[in-house]
Protein backbone atom coordinates (compact mmCIF):
# COMPACT_ATOMS: atom_id res chain seq x y z
CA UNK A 1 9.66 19.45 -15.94
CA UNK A 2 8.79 16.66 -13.68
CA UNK A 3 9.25 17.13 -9.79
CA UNK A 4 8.30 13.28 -8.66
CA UNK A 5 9.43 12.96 -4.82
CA UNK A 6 6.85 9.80 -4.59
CA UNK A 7 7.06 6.26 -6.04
CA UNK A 8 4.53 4.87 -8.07
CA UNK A 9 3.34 1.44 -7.88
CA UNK A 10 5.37 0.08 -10.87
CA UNK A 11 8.22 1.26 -9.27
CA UNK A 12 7.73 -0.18 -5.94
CA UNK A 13 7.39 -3.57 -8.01
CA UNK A 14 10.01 -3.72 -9.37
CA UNK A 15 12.29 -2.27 -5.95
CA UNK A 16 10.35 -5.18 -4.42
CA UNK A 17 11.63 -7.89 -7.01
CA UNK A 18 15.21 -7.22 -5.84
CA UNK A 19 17.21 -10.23 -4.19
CA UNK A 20 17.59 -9.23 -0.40
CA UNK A 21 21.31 -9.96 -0.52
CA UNK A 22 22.78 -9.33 -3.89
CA UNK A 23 20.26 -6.58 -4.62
CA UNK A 24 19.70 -7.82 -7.72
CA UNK A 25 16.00 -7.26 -9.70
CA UNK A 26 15.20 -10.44 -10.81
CA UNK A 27 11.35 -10.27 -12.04
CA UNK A 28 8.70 -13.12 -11.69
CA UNK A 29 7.55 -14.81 -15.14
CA UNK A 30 4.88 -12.39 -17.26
CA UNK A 31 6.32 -9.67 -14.81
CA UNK A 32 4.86 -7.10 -17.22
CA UNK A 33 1.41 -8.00 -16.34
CA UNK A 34 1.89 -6.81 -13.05
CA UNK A 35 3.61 -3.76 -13.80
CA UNK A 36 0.52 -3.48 -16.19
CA UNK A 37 -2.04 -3.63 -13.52
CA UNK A 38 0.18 -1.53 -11.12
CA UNK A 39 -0.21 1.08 -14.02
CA UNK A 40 -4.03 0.89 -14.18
CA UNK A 41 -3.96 0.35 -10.06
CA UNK A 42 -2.23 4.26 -10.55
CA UNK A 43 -4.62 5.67 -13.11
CA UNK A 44 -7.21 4.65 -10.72
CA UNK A 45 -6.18 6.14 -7.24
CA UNK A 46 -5.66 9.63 -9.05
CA UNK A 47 -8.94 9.53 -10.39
CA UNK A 48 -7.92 8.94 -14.22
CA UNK A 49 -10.00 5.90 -14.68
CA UNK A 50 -12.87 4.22 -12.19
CA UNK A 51 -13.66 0.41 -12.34
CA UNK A 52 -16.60 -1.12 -11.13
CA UNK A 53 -17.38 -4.86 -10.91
CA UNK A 54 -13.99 -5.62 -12.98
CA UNK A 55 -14.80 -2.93 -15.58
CA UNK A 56 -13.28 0.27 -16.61
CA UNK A 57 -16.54 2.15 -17.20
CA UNK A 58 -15.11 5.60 -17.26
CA UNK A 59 -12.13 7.80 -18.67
CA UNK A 60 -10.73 11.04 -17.63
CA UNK A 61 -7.94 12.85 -19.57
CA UNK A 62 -5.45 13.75 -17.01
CA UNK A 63 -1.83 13.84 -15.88
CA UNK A 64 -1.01 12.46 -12.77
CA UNK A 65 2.69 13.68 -12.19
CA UNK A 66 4.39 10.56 -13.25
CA UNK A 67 6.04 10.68 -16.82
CA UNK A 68 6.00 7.52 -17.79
CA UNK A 69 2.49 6.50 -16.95
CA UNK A 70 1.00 9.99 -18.12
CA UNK A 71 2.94 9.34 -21.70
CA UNK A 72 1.26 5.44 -21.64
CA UNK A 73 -2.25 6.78 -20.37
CA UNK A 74 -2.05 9.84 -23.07
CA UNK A 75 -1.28 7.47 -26.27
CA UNK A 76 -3.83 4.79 -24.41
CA UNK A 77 -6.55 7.27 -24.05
CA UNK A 78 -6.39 8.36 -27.93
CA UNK A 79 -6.26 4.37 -29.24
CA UNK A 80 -9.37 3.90 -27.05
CA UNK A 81 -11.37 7.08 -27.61
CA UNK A 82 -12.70 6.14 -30.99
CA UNK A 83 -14.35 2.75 -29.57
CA UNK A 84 -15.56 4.23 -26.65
CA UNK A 85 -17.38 7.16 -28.22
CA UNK A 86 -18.39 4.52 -31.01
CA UNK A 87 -20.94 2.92 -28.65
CA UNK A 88 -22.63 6.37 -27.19
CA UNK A 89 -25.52 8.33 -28.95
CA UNK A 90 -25.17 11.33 -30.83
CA UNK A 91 -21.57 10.49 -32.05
CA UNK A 92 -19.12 11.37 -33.92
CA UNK A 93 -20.90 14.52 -32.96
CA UNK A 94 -21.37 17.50 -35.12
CA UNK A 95 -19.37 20.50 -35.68
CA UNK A 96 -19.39 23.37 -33.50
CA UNK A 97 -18.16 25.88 -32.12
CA UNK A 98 -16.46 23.87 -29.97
CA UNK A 99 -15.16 20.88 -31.97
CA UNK A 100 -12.65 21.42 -34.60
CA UNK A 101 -13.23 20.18 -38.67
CA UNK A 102 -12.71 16.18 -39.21
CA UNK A 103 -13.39 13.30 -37.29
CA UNK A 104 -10.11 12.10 -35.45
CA UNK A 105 -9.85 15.74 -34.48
CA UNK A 106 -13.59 16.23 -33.54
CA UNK A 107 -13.24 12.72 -31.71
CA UNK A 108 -10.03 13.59 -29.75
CA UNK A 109 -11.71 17.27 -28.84
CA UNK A 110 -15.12 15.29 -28.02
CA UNK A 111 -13.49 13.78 -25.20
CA UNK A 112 -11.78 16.39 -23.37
CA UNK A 113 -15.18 18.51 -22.97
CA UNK A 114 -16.62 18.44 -19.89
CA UNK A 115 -19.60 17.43 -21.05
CA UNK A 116 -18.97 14.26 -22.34
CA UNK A 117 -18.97 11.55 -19.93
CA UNK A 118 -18.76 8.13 -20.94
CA UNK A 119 -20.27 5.17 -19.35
CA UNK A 120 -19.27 2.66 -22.07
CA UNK A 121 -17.63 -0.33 -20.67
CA UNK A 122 -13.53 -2.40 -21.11
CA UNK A 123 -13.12 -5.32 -18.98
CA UNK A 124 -9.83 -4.44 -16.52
CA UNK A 125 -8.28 -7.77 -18.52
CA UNK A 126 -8.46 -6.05 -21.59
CA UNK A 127 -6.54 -2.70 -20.68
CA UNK A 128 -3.70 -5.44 -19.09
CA UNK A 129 -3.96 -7.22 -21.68
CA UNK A 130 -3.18 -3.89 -24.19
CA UNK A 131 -0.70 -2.15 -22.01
CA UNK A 132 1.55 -5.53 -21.43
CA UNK A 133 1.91 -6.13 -25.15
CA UNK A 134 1.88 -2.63 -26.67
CA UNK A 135 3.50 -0.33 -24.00
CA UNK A 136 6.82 -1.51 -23.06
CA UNK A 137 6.27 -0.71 -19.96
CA UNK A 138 9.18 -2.21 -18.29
CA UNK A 139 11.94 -0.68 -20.00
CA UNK A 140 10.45 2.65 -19.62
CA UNK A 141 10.12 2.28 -16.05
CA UNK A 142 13.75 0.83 -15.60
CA UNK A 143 15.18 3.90 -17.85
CA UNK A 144 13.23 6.44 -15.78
CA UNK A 145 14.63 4.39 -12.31
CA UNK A 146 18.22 4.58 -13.56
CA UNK A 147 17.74 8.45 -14.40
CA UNK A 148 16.11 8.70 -10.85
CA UNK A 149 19.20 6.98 -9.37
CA UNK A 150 17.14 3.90 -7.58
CA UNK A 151 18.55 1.11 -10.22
CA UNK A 152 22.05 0.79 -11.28
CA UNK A 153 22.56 -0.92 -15.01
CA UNK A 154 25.17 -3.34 -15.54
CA UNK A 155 25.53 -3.17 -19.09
CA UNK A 156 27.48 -5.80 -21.15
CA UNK A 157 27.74 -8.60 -24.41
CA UNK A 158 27.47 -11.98 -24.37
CA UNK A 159 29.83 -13.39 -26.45
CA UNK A 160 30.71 -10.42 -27.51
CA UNK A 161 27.56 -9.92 -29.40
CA UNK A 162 24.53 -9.78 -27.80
CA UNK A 163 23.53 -6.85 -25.73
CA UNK A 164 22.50 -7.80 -22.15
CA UNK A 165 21.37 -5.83 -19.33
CA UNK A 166 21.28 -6.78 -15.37
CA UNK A 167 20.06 -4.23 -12.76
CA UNK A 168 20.61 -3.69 -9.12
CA UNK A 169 18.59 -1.20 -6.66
CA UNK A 170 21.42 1.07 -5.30
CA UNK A 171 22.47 0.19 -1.74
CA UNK A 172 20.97 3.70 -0.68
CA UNK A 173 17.51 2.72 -1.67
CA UNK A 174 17.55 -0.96 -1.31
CA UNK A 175 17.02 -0.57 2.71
CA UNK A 176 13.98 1.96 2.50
CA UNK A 177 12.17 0.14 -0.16
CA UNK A 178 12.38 -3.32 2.29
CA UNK A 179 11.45 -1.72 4.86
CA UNK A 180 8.29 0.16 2.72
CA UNK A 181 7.21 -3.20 1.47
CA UNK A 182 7.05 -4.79 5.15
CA UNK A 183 5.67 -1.74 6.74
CA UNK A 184 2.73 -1.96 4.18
CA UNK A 185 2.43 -5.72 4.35
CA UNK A 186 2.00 -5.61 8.06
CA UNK A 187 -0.17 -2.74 8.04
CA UNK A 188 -2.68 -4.59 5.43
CA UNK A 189 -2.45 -8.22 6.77
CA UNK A 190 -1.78 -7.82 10.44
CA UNK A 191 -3.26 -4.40 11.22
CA UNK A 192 -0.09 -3.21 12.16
CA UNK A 193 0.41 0.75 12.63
CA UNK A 194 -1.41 3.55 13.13
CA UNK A 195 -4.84 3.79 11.55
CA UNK A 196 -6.76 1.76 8.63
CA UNK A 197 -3.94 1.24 5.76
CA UNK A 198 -4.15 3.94 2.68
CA UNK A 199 -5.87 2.73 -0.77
CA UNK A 200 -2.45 2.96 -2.15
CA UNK A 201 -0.99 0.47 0.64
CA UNK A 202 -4.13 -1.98 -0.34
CA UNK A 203 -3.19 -2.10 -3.92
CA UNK A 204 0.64 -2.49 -3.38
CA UNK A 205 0.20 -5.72 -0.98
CA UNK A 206 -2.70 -6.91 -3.53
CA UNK A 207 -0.37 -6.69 -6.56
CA UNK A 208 2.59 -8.27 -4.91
CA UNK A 209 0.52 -11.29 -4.67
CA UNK A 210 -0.49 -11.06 -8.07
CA UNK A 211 2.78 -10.40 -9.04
CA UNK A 212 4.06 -13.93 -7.31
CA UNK A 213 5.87 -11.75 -4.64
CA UNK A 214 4.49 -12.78 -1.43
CA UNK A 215 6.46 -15.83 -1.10
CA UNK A 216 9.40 -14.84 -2.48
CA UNK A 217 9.46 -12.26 0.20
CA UNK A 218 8.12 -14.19 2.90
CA UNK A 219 9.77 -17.87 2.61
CA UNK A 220 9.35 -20.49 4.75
CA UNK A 221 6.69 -22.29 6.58
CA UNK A 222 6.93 -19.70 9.49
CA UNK A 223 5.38 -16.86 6.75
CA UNK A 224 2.67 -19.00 6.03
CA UNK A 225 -0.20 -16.87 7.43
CA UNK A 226 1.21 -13.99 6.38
CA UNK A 227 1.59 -15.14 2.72
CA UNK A 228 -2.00 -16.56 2.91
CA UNK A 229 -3.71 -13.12 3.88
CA UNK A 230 -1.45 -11.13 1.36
CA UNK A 231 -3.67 -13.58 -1.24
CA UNK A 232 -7.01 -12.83 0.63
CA UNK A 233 -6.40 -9.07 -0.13
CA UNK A 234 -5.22 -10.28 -3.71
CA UNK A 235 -8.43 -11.58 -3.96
CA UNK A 236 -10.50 -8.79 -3.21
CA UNK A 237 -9.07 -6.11 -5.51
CA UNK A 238 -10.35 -6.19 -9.21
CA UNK A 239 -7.16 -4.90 -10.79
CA UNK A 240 -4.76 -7.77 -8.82
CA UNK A 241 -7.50 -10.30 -9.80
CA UNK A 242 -7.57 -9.68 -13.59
CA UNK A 243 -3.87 -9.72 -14.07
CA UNK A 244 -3.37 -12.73 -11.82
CA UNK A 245 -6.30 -14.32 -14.59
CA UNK A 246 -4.15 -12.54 -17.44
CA UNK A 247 -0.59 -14.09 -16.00
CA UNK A 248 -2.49 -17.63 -15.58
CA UNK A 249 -4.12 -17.55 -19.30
CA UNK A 250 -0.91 -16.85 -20.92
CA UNK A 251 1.05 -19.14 -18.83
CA UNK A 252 -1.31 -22.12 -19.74
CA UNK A 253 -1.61 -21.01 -22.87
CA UNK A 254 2.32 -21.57 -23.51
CA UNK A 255 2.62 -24.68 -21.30
């Protein structure tokens, strides 16, 4: 059973893509990049994953309390183990005491020893790339929201015949998670607050820019510094910077 009193950063995404009036979520194009690096942006603050110079160079089986990116980082972490361990020494390893009979078994145990610690290398692209076209992502996360109570589904057919789903954040939550996004907005690009802003507060302004939220949330020519350092930050975060690259690519890929 899942006790989750926090939001991750998918799900402050998509609370932040609702319209300020009609509370509606209404998601950029290639939204599910994003949400994709938002997921990795996750995996990384609880110590699941660490990137360095735009590179996941190291996995760590874990849970991190959230179920739908622990079920997404589980089935990840087994499609991934066999070319990871495929470029280290000494593997598949041997049998042992320690490592069960067969080599998707041995494999899988292999990388939940403590022992093994791999340093072999994915770009950050690549994992977006994989988790916006195999993970379904969004639905999960708007499922799990509706459970949770933050989005409300609006359910009908078109015609008659085509199933169609709209979603609105529920009036209770649609004030707090405004006033979350601006709070951490001002925090990162005006210093506003207390203290330096948290890791987590970083990444959320960072991937609203990548996401294409910073203008949509700050209109007008009177936001116009604002919106310009939420793209500095953007810029210096390796996670917003590959899926902004992985949104762009497929964009001019379809133009």
């Amino acid at each position: 059973m899942y006790e989750q009193p926090f939001l991750t950063l998918p799900e402050e995404l998509l609370l932040a893509c609702a319209h300020p009036r009609t509370r509606v979520i209404k998601r950029p194009l290639s939204f599910y990049h994003a949400l994709s690096g938002a997921v990795l942006a996750e995996l990384e603050l609880h110590g699941a994953i660490t990137i360095e110079n735009g590179m996941v160079v190291e996995l760590r089986p874990l849970t991190i309390g959230d179920p739908v990116i622990d079920s997404i980082f589980e089935t990840l972490v087994d499609d991934v183990r066999p070319t990871w361990l495929a470029r280290l020494p000494g593997y598949p390893p041997e049998p042992g005491p320690d490592l069960p009979d067969g080599l998707v078994p041995r494999l899988r145990a292999a990388f939940r020893l403590p022992s093994v610690n791999s340093r072999a290398t994915m770009p950050v692209i690549t994992w977006i790339n994989l988790l916006s076209h195999t993970r379904n992502i969004e639905p999960r996360y708007l499922k799990a929201m509706e459970a949770r109570g933050l989005l409300i589904a609006h359910r009908r057919r078109i015609l008659g015949l085509v199933p169609f789903t709209s979603w609105t954040i529920s009036s209770a939550e649609h004030a707090r998670a405004a006033a979350r996004i601006e709070q951490a907005v001002q925090a990162v690009t005006h210093g506003a607050g207390f203290g330096s802003p948290s890791k987590r507060t970083e990444y959320l302004v960072a991937l609203l820019g990548a996401a294409d939220l910073g203008t949509r949330l700050y209109p007008g020519r009177e936001h116009r510094h604002t919106v310009s350092r939420i793209s500095q930050v953007t810029r210096r975060h390796p996670i917003a910077v590959a899926l902004s690259k992985a949104r762009d690519s497929e964009r001019s890929n379809n133009w």
